[in-house]
C-alpha atoms as a PDB file:
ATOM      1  CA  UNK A   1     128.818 -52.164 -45.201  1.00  0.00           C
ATOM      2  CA  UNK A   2     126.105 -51.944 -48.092  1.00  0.00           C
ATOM      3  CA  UNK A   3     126.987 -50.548 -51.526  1.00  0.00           C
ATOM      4  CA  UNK A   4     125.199 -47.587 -52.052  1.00  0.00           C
ATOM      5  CA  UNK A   5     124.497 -46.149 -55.357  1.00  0.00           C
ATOM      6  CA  UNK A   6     125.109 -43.137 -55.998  1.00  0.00           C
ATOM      7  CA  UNK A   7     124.867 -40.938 -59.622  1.00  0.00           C
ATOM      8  CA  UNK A   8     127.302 -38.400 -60.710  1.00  0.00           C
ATOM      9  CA  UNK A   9     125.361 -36.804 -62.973  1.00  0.00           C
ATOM     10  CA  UNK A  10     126.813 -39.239 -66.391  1.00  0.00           C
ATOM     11  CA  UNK A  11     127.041 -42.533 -64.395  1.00  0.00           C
ATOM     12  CA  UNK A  12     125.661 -44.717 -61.681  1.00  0.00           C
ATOM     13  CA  UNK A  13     128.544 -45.656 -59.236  1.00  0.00           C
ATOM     14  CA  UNK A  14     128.345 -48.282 -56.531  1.00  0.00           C
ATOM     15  CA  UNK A  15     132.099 -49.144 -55.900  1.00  0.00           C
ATOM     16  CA  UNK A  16     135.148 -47.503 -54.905  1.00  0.00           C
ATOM     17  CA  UNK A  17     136.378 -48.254 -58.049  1.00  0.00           C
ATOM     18  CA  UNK A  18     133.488 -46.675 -59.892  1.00  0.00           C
ATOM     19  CA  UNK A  19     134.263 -43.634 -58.026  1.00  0.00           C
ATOM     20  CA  UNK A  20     138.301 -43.223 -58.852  1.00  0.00           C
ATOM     21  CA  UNK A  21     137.180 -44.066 -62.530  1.00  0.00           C
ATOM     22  CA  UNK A  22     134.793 -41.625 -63.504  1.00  0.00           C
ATOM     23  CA  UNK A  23     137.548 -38.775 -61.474  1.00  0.00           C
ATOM     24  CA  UNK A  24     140.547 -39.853 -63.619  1.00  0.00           C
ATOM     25  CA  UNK A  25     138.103 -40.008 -66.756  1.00  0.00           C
ATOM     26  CA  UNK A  26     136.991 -36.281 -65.578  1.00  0.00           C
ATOM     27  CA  UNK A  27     140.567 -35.677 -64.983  1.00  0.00           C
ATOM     28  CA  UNK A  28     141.864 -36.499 -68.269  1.00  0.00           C
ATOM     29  CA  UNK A  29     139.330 -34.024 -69.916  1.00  0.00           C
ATOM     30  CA  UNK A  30     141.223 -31.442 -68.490  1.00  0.00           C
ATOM     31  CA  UNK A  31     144.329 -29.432 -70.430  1.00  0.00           C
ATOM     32  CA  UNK A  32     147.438 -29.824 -69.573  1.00  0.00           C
ATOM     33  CA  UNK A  33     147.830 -26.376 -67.375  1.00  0.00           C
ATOM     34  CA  UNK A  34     144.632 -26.398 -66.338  1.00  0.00           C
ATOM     35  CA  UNK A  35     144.571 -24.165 -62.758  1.00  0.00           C
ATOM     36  CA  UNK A  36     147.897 -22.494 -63.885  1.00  0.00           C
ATOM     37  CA  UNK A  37     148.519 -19.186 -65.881  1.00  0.00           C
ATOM     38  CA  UNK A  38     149.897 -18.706 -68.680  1.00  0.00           C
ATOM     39  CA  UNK A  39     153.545 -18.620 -68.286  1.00  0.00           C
ATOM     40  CA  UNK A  40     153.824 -20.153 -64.231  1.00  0.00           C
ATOM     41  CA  UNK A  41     156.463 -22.305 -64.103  1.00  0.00           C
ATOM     42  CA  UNK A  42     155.441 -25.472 -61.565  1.00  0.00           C
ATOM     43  CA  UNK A  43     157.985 -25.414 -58.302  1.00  0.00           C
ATOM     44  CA  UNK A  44     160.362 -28.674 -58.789  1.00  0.00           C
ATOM     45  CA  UNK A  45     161.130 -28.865 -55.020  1.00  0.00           C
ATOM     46  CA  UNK A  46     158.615 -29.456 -52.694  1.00  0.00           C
ATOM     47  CA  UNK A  47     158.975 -28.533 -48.799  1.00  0.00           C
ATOM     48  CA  UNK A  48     156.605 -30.035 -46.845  1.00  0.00           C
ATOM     49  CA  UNK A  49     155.683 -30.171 -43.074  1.00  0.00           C
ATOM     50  CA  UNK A  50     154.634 -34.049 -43.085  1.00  0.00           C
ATOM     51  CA  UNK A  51     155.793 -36.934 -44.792  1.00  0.00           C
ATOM     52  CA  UNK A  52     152.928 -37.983 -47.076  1.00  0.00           C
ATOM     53  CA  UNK A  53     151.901 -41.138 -47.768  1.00  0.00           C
ATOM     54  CA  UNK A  54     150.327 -42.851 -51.079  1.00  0.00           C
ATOM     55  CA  UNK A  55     146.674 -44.363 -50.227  1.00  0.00           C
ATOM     56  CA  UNK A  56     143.750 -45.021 -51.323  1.00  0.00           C
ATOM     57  CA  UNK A  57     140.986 -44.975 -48.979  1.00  0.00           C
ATOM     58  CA  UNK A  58     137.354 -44.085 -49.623  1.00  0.00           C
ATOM     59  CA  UNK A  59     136.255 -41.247 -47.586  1.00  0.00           C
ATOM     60  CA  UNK A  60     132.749 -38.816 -47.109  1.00  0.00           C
ATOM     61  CA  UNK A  61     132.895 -35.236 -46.781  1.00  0.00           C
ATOM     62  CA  UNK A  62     131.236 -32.429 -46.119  1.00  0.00           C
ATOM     63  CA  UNK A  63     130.857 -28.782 -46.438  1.00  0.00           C
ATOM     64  CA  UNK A  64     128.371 -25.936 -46.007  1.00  0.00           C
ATOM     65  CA  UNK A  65     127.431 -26.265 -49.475  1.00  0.00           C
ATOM     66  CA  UNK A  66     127.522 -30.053 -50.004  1.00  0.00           C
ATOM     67  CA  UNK A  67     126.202 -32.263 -47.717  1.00  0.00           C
ATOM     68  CA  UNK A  68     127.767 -35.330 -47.622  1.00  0.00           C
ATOM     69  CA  UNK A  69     129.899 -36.858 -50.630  1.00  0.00           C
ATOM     70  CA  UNK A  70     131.724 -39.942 -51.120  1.00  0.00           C
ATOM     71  CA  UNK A  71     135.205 -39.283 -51.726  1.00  0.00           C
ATOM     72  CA  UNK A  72     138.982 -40.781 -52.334  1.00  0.00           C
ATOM     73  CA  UNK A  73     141.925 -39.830 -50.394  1.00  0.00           C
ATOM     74  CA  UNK A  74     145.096 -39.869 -51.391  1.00  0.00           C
ATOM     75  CA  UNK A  75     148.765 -38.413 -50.428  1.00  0.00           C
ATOM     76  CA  UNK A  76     147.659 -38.449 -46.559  1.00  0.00           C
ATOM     77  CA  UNK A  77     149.655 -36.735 -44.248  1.00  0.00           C
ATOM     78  CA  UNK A  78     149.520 -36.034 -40.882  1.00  0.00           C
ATOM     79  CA  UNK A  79     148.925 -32.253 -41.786  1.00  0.00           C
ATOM     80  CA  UNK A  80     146.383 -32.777 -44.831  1.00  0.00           C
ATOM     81  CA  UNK A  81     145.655 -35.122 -47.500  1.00  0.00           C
ATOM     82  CA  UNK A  82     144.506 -35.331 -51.218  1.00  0.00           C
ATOM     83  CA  UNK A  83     141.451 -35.750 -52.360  1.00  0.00           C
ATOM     84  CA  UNK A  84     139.356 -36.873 -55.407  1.00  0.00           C
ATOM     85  CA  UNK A  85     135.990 -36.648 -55.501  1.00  0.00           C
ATOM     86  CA  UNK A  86     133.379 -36.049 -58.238  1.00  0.00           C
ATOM     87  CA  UNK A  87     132.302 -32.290 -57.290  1.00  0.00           C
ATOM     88  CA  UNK A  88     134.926 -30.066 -57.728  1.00  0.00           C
ATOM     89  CA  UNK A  89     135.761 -28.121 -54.666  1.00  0.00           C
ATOM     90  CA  UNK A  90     137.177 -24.304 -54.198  1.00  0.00           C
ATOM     91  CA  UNK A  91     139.992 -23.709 -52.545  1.00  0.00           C
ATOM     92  CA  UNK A  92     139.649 -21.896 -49.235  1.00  0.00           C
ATOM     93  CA  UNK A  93     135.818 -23.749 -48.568  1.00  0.00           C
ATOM     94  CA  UNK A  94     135.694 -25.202 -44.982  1.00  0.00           C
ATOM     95  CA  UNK A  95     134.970 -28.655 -44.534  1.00  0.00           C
ATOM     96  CA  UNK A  96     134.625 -32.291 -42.473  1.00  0.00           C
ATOM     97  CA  UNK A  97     136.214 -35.243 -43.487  1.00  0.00           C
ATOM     98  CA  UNK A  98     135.947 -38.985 -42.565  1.00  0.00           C
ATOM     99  CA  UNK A  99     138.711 -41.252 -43.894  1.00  0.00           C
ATOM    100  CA  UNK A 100     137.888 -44.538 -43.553  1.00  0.00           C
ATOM    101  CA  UNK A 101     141.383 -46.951 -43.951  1.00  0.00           C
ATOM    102  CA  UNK A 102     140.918 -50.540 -45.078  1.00  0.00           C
ATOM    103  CA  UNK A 103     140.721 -52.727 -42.071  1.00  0.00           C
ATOM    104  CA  UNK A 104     141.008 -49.930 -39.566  1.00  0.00           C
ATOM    105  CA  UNK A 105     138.620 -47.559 -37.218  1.00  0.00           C
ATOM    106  CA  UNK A 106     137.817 -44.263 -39.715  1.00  0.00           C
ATOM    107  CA  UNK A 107     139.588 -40.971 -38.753  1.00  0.00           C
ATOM    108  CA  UNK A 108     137.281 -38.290 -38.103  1.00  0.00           C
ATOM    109  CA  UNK A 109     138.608 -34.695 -39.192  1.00  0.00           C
ATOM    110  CA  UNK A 110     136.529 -32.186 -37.821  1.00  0.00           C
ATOM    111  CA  UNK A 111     137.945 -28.944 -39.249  1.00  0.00           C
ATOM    112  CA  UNK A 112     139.729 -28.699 -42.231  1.00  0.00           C
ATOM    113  CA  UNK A 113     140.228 -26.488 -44.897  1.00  0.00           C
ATOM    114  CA  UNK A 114     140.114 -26.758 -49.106  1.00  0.00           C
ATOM    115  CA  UNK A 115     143.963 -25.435 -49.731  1.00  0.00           C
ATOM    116  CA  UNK A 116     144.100 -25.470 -53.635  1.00  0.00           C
ATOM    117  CA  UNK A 117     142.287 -27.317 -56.231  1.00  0.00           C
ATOM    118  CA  UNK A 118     142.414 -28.954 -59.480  1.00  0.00           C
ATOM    119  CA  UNK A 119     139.728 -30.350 -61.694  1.00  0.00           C
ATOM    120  CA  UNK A 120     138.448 -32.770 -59.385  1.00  0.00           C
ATOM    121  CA  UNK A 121     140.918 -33.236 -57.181  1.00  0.00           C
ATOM    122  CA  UNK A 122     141.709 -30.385 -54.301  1.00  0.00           C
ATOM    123  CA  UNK A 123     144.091 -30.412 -51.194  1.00  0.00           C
ATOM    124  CA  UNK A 124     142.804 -30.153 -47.882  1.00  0.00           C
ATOM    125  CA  UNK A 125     144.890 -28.918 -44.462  1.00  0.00           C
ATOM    126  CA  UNK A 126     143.799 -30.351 -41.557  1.00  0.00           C
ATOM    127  CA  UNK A 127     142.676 -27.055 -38.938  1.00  0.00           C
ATOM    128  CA  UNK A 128     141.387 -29.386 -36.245  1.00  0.00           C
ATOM    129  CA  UNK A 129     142.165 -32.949 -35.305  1.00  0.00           C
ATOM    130  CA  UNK A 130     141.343 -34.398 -31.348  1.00  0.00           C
ATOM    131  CA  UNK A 131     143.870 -35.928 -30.055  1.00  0.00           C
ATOM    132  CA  UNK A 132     142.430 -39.297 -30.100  1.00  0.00           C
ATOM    133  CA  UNK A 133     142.142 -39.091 -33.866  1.00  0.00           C
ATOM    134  CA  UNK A 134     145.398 -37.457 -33.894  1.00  0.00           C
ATOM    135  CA  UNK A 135     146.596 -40.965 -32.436  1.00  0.00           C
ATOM    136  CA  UNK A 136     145.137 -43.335 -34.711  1.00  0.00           C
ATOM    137  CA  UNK A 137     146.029 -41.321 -37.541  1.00  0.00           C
ATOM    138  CA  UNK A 138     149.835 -41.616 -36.036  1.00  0.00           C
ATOM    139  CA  UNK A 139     149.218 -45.407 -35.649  1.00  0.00           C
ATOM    140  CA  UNK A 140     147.995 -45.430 -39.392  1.00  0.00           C
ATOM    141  CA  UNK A 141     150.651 -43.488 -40.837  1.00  0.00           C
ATOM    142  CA  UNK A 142     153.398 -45.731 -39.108  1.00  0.00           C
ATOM    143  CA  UNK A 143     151.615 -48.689 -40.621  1.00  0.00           C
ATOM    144  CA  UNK A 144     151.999 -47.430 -44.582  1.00  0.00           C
ATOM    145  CA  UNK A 145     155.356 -47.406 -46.458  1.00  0.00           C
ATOM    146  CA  UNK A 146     155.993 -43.519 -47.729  1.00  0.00           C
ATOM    147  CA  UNK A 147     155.046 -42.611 -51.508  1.00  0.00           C
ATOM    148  CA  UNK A 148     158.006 -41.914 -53.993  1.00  0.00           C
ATOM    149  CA  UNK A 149     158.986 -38.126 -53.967  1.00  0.00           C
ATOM    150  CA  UNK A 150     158.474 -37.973 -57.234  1.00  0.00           C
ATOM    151  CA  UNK A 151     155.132 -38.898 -56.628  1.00  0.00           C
ATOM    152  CA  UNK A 152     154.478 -41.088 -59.559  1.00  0.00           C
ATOM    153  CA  UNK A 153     153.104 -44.065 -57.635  1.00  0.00           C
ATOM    154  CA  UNK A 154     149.784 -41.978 -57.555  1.00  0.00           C
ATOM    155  CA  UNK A 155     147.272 -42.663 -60.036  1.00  0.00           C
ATOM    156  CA  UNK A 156     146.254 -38.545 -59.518  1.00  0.00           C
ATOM    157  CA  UNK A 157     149.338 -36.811 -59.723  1.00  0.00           C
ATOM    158  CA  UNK A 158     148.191 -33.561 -58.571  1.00  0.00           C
ATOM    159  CA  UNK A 159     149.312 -32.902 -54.839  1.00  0.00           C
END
């Protein structure tokens, strides 16, 4: 697959790498409690649905109001994943994702749905899935070792 580049607006990116750079250097910009009020306490227990997994996959997206965007996913699960991307996305905006694993088939998500968001990062739930990509995501997520509860092996600790 050819690089392509592609301009954020401060930087020309033709990597993967370029792309989780400039979103952690956009991500550090922000405060501390940025996306929280004043006075919410974070939750120290998380219950979740789906084991998630630490990756880092490149991945495209898109929405009614962006057309097609390269992206990183992280924190994949098989109900939703993380992802970074350099256009910050509201929460509740509909969109399409493609997650393309090293070394394996992409998963195409047809429906899913922006469930909170921070700087440049944001949480999606997947809303539709066919079966067959329901499968290979299966496959994919019995490949990968889980992430640490606490999370820390993420280079984006947001999810």
């Amino acid at each position: 697959m050819a690089n392509i580049l592609v301009m954020d607006g401060e930087h020309p990116m033709n990597t993967h790498s370029d792309l989780l750079d400039i979103v952690l250097r956009r991500q550090s910009r922000l405060p501390y409690n940025y996306g929280h009020e004043e006075g919410e306490l974070e939750p120290t227990v998380e219950y979740r649905k789906h084991r998630r997994h630490s990756v880092n996959f490149k991945g495209v997206y898109s929405s009614p109001s962006v057309q097609v965007k390269e992206a990183i996913v992280l924190d994949l699960s098989m109900g939703g994943c993380r992802v970074a991307s350099t256009i910050p996305m509201p929460p509740d905006t509909a969109i399409q994702l493609q997650i393309r694993p090293h070394q394996a088939a992409p998963i195409y998500v047809s429906s899913a749905l922006v469930r909170w968001a921070r700087g440049y990062a944001f949480g999606v739930q997947f809303q539709e899935l066919p079966e067959h990509e329901s499968k290979a995501l299966t496959r994919l997520l019995g490949s990968l070792p889980p992430s640490r509860q606490d999370g820390s092996s993420n280079p984006l600790n947001e999810a």
